[in-house]
C-alpha atoms as a PDB file:
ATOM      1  CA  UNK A   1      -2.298  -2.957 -15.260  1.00  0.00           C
ATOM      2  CA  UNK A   2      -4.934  -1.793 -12.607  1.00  0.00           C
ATOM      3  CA  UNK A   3      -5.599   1.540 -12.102  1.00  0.00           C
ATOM      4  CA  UNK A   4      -6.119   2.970  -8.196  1.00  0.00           C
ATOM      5  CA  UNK A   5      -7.423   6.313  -6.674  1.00  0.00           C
ATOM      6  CA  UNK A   6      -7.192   7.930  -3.663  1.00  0.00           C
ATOM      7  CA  UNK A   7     -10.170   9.774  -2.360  1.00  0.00           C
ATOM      8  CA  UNK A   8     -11.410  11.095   1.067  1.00  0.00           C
ATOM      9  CA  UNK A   9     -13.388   7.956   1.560  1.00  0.00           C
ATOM     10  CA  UNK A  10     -10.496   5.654   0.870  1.00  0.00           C
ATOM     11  CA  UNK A  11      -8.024   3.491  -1.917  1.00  0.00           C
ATOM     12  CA  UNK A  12     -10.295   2.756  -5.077  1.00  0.00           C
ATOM     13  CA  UNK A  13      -9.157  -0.304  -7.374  1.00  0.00           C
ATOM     14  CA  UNK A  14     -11.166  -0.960 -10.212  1.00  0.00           C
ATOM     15  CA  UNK A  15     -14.722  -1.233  -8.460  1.00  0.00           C
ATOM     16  CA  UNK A  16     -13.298  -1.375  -5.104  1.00  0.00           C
ATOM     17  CA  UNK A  17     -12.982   0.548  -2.407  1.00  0.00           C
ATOM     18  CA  UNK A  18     -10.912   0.187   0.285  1.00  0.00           C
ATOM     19  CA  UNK A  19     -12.258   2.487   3.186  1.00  0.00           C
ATOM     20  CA  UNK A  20      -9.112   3.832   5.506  1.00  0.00           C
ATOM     21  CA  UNK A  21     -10.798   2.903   8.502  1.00  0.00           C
ATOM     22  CA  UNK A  22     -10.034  -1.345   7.192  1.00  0.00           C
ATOM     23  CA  UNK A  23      -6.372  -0.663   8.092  1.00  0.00           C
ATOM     24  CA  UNK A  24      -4.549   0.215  11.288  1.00  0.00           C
ATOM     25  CA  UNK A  25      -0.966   1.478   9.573  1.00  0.00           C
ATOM     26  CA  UNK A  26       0.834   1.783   6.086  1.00  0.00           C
ATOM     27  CA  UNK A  27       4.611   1.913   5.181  1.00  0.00           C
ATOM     28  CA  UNK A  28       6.596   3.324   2.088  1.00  0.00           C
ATOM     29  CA  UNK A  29       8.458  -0.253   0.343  1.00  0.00           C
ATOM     30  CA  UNK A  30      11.395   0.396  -1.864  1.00  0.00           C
ATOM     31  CA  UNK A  31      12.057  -2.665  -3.956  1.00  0.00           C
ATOM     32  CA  UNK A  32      14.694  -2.098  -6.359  1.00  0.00           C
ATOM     33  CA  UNK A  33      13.622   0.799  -8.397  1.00  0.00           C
ATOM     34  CA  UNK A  34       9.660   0.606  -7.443  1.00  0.00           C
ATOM     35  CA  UNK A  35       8.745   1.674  -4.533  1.00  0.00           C
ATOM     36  CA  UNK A  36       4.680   1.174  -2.823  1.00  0.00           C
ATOM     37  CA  UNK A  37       2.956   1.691   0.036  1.00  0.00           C
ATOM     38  CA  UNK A  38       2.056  -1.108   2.226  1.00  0.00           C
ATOM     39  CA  UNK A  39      -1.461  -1.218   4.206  1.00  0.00           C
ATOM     40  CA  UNK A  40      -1.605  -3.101   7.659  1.00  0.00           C
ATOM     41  CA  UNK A  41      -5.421  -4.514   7.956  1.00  0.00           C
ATOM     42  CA  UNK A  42      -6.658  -4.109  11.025  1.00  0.00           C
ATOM     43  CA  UNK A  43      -8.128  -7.682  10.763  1.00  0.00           C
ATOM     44  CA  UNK A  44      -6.189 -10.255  12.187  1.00  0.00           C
ATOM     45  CA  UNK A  45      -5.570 -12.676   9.090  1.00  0.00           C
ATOM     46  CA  UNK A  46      -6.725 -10.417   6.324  1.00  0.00           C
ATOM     47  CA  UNK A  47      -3.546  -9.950   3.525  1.00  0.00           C
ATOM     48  CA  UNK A  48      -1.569  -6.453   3.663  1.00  0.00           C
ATOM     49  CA  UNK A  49      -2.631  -4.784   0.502  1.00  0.00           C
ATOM     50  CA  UNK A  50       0.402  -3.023  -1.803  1.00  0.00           C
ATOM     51  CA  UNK A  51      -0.451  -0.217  -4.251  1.00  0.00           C
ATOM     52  CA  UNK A  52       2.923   0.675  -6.359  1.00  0.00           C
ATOM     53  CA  UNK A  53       3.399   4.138  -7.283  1.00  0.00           C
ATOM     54  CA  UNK A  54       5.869   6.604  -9.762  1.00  0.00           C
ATOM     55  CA  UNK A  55       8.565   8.491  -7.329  1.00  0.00           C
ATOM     56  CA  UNK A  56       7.272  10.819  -9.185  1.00  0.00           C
ATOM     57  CA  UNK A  57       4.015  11.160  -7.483  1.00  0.00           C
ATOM     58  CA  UNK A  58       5.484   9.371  -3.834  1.00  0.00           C
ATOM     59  CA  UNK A  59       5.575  12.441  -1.491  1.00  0.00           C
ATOM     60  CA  UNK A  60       1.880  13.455  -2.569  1.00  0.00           C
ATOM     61  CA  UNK A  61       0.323  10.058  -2.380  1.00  0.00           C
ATOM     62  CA  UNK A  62       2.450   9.386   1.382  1.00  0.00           C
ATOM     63  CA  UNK A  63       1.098  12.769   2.323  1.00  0.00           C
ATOM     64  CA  UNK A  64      -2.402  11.567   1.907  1.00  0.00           C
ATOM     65  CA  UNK A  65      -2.131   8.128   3.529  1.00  0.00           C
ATOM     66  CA  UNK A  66      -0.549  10.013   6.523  1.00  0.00           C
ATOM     67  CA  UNK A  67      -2.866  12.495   6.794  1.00  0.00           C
ATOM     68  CA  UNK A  68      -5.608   9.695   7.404  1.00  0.00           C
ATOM     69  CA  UNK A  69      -3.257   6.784   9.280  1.00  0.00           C
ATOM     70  CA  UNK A  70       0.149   6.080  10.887  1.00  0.00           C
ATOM     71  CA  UNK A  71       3.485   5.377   9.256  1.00  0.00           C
ATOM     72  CA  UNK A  72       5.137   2.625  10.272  1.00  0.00           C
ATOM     73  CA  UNK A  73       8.681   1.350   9.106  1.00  0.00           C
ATOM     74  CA  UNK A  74       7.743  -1.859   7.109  1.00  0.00           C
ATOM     75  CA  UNK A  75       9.409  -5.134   5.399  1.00  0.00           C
ATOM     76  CA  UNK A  76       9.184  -7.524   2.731  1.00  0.00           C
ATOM     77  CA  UNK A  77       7.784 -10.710   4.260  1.00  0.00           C
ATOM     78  CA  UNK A  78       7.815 -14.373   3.350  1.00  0.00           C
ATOM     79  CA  UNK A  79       5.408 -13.844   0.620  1.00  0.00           C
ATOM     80  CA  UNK A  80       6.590 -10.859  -0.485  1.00  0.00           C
ATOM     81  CA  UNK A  81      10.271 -12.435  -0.974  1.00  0.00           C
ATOM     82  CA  UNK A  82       8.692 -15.214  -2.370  1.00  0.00           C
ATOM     83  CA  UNK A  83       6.162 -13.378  -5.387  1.00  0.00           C
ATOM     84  CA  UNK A  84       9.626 -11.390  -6.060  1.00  0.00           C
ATOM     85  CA  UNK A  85      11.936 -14.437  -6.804  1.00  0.00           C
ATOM     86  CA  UNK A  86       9.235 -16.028  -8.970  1.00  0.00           C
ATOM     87  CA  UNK A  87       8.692 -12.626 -10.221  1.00  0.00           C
ATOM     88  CA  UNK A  88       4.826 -13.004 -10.328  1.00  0.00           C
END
């Protein structure tokens, strides 16, 4: 299980921050019952980075990734499906 926080500076996992300013967009993902947000790196070839979250706590956590970048609709892609049906 890895724990994440959201601060003014950015996404902490662990030891790691991920500063806003790395990614261009994020999306809400609803897969099955979990839902996440996705983050778009602004780097060309860098991997989108998911954080899942309780619905419980959804409208807060969306309301501070939009304060600080733009929604965009997004979708499960190849790797996603992938990690799913292998259920990695």
């Amino acid at each position: 299980m890895l724990h994440y926080s959201l601060s003014s500076k950015g996404l902490s996992e662990g030891n790691k921050l991920y500063d806003f300013d790395q990614f261009k967009t994020f999306g809400v993902l609803r897969d099955d019952k979990r839902f996440s947000i996705v983050l778009t790196p602004r780097k060309r070839f860098s991997p989108r980075v998911t954080v899942y979250f309780p619905e419980a706590q959804g409208e807060q956590i969306v309301d501070m990734f939009g304060a600080r970048l733009p929604m965009e609709d997004v979708k499960m892609d190849l790797l996603d499906k992938l990690v799913r049906f292998l259920r990695i």
